[in-house]
C-alpha atoms as a PDB file:
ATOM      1  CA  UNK A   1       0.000   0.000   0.000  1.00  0.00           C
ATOM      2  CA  UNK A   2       1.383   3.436  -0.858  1.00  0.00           C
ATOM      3  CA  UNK A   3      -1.198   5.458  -0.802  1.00  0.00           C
ATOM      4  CA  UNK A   4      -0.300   7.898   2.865  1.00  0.00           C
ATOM      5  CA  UNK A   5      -3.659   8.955   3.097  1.00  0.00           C
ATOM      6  CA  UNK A   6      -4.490   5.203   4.157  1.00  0.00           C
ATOM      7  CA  UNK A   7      -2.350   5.191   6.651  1.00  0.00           C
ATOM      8  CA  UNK A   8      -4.389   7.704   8.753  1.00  0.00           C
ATOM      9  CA  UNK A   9      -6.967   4.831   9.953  1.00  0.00           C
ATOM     10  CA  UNK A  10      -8.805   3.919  12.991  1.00  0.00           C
ATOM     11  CA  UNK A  11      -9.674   0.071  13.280  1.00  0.00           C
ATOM     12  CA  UNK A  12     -13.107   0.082  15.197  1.00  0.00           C
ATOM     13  CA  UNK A  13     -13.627  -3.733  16.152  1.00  0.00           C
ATOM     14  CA  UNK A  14     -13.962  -6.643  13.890  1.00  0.00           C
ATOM     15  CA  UNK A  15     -16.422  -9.092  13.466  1.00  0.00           C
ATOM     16  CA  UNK A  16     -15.708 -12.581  12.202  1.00  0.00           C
ATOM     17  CA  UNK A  17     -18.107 -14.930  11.177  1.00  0.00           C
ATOM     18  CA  UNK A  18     -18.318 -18.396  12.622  1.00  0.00           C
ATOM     19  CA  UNK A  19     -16.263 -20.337  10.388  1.00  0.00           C
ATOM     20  CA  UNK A  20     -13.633 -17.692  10.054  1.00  0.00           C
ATOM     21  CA  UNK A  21     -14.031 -17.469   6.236  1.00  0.00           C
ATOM     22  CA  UNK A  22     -15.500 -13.734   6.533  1.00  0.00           C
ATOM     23  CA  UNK A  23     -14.294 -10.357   8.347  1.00  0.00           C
ATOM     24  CA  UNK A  24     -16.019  -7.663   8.974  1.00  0.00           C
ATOM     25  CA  UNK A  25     -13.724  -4.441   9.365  1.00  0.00           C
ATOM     26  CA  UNK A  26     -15.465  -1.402  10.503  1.00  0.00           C
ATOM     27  CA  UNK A  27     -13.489   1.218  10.202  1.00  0.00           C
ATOM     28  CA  UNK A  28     -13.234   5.309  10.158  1.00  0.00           C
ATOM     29  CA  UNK A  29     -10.709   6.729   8.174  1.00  0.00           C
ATOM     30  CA  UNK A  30      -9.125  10.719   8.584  1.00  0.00           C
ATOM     31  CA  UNK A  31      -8.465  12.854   6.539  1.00  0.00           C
ATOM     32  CA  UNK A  32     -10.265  14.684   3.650  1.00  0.00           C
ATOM     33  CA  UNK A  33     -11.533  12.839   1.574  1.00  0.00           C
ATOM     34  CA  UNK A  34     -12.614   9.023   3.623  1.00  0.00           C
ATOM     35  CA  UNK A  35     -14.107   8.253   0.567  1.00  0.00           C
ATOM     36  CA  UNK A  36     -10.532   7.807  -1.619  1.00  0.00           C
ATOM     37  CA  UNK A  37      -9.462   6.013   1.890  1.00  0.00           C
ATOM     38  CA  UNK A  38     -11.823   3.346   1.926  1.00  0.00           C
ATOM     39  CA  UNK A  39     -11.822   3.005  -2.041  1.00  0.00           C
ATOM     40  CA  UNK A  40      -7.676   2.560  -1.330  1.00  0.00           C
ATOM     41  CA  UNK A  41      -8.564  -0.274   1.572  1.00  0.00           C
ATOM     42  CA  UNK A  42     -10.922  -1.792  -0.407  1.00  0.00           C
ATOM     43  CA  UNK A  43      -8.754  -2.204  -3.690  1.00  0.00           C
ATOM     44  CA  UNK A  44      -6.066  -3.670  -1.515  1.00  0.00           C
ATOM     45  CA  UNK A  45      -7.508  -5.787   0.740  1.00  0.00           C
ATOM     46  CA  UNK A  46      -6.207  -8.709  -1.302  1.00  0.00           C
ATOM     47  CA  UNK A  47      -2.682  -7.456  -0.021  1.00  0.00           C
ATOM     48  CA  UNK A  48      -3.753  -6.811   3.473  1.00  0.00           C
ATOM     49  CA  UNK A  49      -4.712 -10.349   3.565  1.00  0.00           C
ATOM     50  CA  UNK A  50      -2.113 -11.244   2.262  1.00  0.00           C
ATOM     51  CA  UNK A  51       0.114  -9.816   5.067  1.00  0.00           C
ATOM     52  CA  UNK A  52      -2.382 -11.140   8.078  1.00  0.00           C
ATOM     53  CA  UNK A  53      -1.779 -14.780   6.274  1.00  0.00           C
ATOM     54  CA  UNK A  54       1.979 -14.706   6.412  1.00  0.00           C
ATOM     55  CA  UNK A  55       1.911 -13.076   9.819  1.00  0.00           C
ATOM     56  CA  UNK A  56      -0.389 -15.572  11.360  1.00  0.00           C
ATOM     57  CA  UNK A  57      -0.634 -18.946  11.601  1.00  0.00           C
ATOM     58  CA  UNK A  58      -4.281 -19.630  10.290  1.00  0.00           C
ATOM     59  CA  UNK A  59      -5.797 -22.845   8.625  1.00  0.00           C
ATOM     60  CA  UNK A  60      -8.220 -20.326   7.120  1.00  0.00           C
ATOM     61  CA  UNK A  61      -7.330 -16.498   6.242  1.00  0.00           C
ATOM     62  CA  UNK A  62     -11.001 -14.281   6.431  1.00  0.00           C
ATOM     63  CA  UNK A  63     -12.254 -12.850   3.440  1.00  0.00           C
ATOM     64  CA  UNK A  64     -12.331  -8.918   4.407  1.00  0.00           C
ATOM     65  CA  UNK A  65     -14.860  -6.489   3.827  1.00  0.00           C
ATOM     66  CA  UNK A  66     -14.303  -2.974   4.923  1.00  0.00           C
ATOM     67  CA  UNK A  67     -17.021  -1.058   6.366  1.00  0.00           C
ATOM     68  CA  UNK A  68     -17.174   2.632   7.087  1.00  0.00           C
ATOM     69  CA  UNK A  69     -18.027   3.280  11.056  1.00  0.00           C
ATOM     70  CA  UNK A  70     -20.016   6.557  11.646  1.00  0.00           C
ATOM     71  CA  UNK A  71     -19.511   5.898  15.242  1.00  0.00           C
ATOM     72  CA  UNK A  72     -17.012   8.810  15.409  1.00  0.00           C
ATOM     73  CA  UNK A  73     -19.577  11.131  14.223  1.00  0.00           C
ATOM     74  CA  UNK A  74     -22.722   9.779  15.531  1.00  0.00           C
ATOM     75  CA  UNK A  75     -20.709  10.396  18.485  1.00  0.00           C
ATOM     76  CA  UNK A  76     -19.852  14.027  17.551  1.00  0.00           C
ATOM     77  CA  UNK A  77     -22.730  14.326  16.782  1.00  0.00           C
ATOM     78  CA  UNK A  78     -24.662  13.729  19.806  1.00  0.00           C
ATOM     79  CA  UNK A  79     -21.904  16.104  21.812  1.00  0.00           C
ATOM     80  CA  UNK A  80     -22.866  18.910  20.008  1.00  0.00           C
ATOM     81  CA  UNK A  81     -26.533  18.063  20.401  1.00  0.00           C
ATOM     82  CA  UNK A  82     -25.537  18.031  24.207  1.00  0.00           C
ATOM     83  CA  UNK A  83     -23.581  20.859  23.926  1.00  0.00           C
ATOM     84  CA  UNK A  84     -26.130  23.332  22.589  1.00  0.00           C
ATOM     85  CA  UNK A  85     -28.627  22.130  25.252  1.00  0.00           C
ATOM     86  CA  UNK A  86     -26.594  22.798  27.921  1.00  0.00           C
ATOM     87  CA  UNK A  87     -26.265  26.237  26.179  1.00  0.00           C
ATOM     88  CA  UNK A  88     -29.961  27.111  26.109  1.00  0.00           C
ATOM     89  CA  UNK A  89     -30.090  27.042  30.000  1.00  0.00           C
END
């Protein structure tokens, strides 16, 4: 990967399906434009698995799909909500 704008990524949590054949990875990318980040993740997530396979010893490597997590603003989000509230009194 050589793309330095994906290198400015938050890994959320992961979820992996029973038999280990699927990954979740929700994720929130910084930066300008999260869009170009996740396109970048998603185009290389052959070579990220690559690298967890050779860096783990797995029978079976998950497939990965990348998810975008609005948890960072949801959570913004609700701050500012609480934060003009507070305001009004």
């Amino acid at each position: 990967m050589d793309d330095r704008s994906a290198r400015f990524v938050t890994i959320n949590r992961v979820e992996a399906s029973a038999d280990l054949r699927h990954a979740k990875v929700y994720l929130i990318p910084f930066g300008e434009d999260k869009n170009r980040v996740m396109r970048h993740i998603r185009k290389a997530s052959g070579f990220i698995r690559t690298r967890i396979a050779n860096s783990m010893n797995l029978r079976i490597t998950p497939e990965l799909h990348f998810i975008y997590d609005k948890a960072f603003e949801n959570g913004l989000r609700v701050l500012k909500k609480i934060d003009e509230i507070a305001n009004q009194k």
